[in-house]
N, C-alpha and C. Protein backbone atom coordinates (compact mmCIF):
# COMPACT_ATOMS: atom_id res chain seq x y z
N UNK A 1 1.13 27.79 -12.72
CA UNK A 1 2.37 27.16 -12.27
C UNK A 1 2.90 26.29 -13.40
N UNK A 2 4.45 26.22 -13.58
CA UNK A 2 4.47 25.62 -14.70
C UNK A 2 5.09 24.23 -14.16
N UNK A 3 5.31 23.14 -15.07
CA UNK A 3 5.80 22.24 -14.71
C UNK A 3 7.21 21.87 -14.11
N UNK A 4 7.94 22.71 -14.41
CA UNK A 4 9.21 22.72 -13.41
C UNK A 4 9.13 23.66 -11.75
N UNK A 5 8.25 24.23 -11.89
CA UNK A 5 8.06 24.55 -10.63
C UNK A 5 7.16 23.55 -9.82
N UNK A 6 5.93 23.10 -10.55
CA UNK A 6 5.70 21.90 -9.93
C UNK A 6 6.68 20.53 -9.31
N UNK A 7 7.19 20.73 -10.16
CA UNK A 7 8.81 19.54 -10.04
C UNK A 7 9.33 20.20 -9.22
N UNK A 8 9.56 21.22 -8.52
CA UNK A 8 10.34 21.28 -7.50
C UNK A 8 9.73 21.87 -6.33
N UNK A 9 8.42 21.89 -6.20
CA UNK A 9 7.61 21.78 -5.03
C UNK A 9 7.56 20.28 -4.76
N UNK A 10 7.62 19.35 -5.38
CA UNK A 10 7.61 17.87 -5.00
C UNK A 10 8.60 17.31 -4.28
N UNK A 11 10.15 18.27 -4.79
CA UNK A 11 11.21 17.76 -3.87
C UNK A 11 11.08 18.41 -2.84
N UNK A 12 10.60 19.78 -2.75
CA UNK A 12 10.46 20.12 -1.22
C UNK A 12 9.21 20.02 -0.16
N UNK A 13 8.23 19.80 -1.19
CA UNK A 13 6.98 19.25 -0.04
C UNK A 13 6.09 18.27 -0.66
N UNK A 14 5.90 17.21 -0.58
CA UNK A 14 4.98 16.19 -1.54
C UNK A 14 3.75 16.35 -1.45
N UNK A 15 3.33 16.68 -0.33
CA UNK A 15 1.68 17.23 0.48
C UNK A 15 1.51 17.85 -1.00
N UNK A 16 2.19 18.73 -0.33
CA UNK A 16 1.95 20.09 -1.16
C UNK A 16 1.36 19.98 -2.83
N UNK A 17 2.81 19.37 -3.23
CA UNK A 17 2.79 18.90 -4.83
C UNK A 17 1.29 17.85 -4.79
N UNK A 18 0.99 17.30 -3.86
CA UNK A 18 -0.23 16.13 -4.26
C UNK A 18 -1.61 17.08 -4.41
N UNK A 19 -1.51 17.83 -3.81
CA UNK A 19 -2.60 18.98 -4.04
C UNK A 19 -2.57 19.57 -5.37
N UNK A 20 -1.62 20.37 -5.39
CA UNK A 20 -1.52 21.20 -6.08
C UNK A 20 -1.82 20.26 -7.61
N UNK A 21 -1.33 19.20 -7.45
CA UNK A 21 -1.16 18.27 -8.98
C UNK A 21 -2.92 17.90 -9.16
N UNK A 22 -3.74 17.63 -7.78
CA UNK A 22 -5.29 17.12 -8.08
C UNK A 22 -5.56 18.91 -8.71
N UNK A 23 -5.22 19.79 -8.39
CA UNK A 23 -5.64 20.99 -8.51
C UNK A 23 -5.79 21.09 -10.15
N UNK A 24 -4.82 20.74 -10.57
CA UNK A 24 -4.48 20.89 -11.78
C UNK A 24 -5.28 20.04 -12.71
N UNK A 25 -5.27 18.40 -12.10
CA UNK A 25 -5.92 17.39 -13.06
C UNK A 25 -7.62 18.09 -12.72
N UNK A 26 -7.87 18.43 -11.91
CA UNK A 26 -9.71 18.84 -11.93
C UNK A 26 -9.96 20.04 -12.71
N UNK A 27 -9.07 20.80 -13.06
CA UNK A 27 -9.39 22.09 -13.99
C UNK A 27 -8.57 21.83 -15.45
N UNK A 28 -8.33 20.47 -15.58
CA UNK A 28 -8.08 20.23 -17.02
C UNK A 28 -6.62 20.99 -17.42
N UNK A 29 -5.53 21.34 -16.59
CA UNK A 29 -4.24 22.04 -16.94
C UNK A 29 -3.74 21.13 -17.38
N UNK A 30 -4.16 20.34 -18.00
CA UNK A 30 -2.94 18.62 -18.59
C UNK A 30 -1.21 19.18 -18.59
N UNK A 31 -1.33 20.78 -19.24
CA UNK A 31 0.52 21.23 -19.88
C UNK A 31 1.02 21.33 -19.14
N UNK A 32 0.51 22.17 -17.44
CA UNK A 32 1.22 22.06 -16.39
C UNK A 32 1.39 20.83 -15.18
N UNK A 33 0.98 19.91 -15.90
CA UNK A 33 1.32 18.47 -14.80
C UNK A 33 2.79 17.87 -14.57
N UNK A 34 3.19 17.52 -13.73
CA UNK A 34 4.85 17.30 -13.42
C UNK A 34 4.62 15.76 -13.78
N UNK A 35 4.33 15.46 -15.01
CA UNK A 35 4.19 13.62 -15.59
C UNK A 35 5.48 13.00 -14.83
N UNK A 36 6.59 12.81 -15.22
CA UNK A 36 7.56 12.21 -14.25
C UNK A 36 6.79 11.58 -12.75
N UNK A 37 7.15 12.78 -11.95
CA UNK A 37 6.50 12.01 -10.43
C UNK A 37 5.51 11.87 -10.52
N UNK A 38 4.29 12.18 -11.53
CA UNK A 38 2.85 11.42 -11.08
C UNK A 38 2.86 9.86 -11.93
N UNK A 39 3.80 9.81 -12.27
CA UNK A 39 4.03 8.27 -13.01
C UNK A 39 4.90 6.94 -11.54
N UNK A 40 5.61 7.97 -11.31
CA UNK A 40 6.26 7.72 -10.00
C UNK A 40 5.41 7.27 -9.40
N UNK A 41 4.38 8.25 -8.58
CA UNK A 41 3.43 8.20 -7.58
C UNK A 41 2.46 6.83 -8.13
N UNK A 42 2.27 7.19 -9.08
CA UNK A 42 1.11 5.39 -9.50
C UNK A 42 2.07 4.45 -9.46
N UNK A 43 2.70 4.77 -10.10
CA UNK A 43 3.79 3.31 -9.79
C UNK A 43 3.70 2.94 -8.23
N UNK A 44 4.14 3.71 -7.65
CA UNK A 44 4.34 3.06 -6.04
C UNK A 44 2.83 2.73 -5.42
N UNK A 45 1.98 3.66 -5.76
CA UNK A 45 0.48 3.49 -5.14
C UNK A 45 0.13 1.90 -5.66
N UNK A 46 0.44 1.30 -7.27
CA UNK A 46 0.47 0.06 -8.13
C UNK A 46 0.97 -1.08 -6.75
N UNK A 47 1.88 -0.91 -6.54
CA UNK A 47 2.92 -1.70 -6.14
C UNK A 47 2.33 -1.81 -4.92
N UNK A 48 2.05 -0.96 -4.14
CA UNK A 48 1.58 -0.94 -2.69
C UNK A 48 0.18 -1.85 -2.50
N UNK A 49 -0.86 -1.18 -3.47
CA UNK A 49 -1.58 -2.04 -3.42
C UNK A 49 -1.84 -3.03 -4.03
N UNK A 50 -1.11 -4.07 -4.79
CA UNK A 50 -0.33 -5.35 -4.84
C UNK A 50 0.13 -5.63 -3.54
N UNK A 51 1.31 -5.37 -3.06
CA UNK A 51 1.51 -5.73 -2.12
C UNK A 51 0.48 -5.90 -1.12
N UNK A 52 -0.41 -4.93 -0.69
CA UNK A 52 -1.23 -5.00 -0.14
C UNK A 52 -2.81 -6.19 0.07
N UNK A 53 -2.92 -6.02 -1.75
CA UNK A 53 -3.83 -7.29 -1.69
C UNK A 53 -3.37 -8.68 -1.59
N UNK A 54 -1.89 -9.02 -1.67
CA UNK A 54 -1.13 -9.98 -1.37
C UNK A 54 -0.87 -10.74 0.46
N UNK A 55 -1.09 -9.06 1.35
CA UNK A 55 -0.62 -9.66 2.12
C UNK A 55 -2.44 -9.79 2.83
N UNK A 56 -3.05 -9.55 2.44
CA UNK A 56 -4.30 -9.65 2.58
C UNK A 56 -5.27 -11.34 2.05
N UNK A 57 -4.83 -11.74 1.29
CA UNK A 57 -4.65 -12.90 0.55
C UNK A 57 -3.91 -13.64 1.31
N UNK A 58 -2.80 -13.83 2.08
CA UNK A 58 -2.42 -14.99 2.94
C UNK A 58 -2.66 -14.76 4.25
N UNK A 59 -3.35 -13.72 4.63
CA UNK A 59 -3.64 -13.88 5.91
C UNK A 59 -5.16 -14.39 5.85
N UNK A 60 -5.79 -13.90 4.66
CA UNK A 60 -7.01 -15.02 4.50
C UNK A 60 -6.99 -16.38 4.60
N UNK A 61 -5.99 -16.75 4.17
CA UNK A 61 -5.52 -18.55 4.16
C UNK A 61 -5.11 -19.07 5.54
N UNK A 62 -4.53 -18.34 6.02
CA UNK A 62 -3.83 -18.14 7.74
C UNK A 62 -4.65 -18.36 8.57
N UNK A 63 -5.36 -17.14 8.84
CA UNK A 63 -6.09 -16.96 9.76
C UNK A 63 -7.51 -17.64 10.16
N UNK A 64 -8.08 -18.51 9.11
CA UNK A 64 -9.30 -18.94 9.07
C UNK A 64 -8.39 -20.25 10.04
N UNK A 65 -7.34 -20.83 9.77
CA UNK A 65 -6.66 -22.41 10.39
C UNK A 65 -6.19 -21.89 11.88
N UNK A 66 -6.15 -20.50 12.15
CA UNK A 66 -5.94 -20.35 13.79
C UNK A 66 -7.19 -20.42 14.75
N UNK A 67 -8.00 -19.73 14.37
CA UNK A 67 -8.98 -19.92 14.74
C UNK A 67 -10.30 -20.86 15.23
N UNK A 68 -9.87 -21.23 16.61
CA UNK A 68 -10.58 -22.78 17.02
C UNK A 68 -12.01 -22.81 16.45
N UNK A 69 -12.49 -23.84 16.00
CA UNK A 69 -13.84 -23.70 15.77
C UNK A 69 -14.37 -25.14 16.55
N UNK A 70 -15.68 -25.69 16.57
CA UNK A 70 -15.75 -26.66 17.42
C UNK A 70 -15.22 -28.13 16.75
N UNK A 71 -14.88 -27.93 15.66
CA UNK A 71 -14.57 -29.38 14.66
C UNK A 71 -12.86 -29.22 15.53
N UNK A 72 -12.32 -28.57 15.25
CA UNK A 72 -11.15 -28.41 15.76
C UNK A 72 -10.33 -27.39 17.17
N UNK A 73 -11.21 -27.81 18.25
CA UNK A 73 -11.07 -26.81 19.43
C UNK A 73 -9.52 -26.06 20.32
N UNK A 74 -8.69 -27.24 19.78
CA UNK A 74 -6.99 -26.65 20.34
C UNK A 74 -6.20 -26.74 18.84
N UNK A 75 -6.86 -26.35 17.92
CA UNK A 75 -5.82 -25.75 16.89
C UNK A 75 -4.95 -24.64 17.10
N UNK A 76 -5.25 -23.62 17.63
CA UNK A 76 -4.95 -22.29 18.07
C UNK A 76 -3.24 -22.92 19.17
N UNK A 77 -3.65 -23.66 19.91
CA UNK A 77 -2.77 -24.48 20.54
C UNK A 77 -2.13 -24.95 19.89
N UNK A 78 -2.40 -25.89 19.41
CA UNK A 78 -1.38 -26.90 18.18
C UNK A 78 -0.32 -25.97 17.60
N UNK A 79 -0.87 -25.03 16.99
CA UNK A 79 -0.09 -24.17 16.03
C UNK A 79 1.08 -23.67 16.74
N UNK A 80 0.37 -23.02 18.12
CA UNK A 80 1.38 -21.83 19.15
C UNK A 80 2.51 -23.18 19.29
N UNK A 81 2.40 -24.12 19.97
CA UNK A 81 3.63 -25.14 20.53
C UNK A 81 4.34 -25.54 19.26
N UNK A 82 3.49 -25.62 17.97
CA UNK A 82 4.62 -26.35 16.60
C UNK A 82 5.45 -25.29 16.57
N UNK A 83 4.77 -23.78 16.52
CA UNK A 83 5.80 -22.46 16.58
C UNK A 83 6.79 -22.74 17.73
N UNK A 84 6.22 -22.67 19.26
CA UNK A 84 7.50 -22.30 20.07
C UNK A 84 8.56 -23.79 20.30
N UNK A 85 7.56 -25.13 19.74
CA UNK A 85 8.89 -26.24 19.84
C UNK A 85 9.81 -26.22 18.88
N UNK A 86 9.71 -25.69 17.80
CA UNK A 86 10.27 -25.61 16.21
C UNK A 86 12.02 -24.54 16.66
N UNK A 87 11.70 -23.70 17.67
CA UNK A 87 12.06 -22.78 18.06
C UNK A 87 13.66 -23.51 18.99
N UNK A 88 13.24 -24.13 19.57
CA UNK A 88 14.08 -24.73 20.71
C UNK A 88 15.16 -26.34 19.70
């Protein structure tokens, strides 16, 4: 398969092209790889998981202060009423 046909299995099925592209990187075809969208594809996979370890990272900070423990037993409370009085 050459690389413009790869390139346009991607606009019509991405499944498809994601296969077909591991197909290619495991048997060493480097000439037929569609570089464009697999630069694409890391880019967004980059970004996602950034985003991802980001939103993972403040819910670590979050979630440990909702959670009553016995030092602080109506935190969980506290929080819910600062939310729904903040509101009104």
């Amino acid at each position: 398969m050459s690389m413009s046909e790869l390139s346009s299995v991607y606009e019509i099925d991405n499944e498809q092209w994601l296969e077909r592209t591991i197909e290619i990187l495991k048997e060493k075809r480097l000439e037929e790889l569609d570089l464009e969208h697999l630069i694409e594809q890391l880019e967004t996979l980059s970004r996602r998981n950034r985003l991802t370890r980001e939103i993972v990272a403040s819910e670590g900070a979050i979630i440990p202060k909702l959670i009553p423990s016995p030092a602080r037993p109506n935190v969980l409370r506290i929080h819910i009423c600062k939310a729904s009085c903040s509101n009104q």
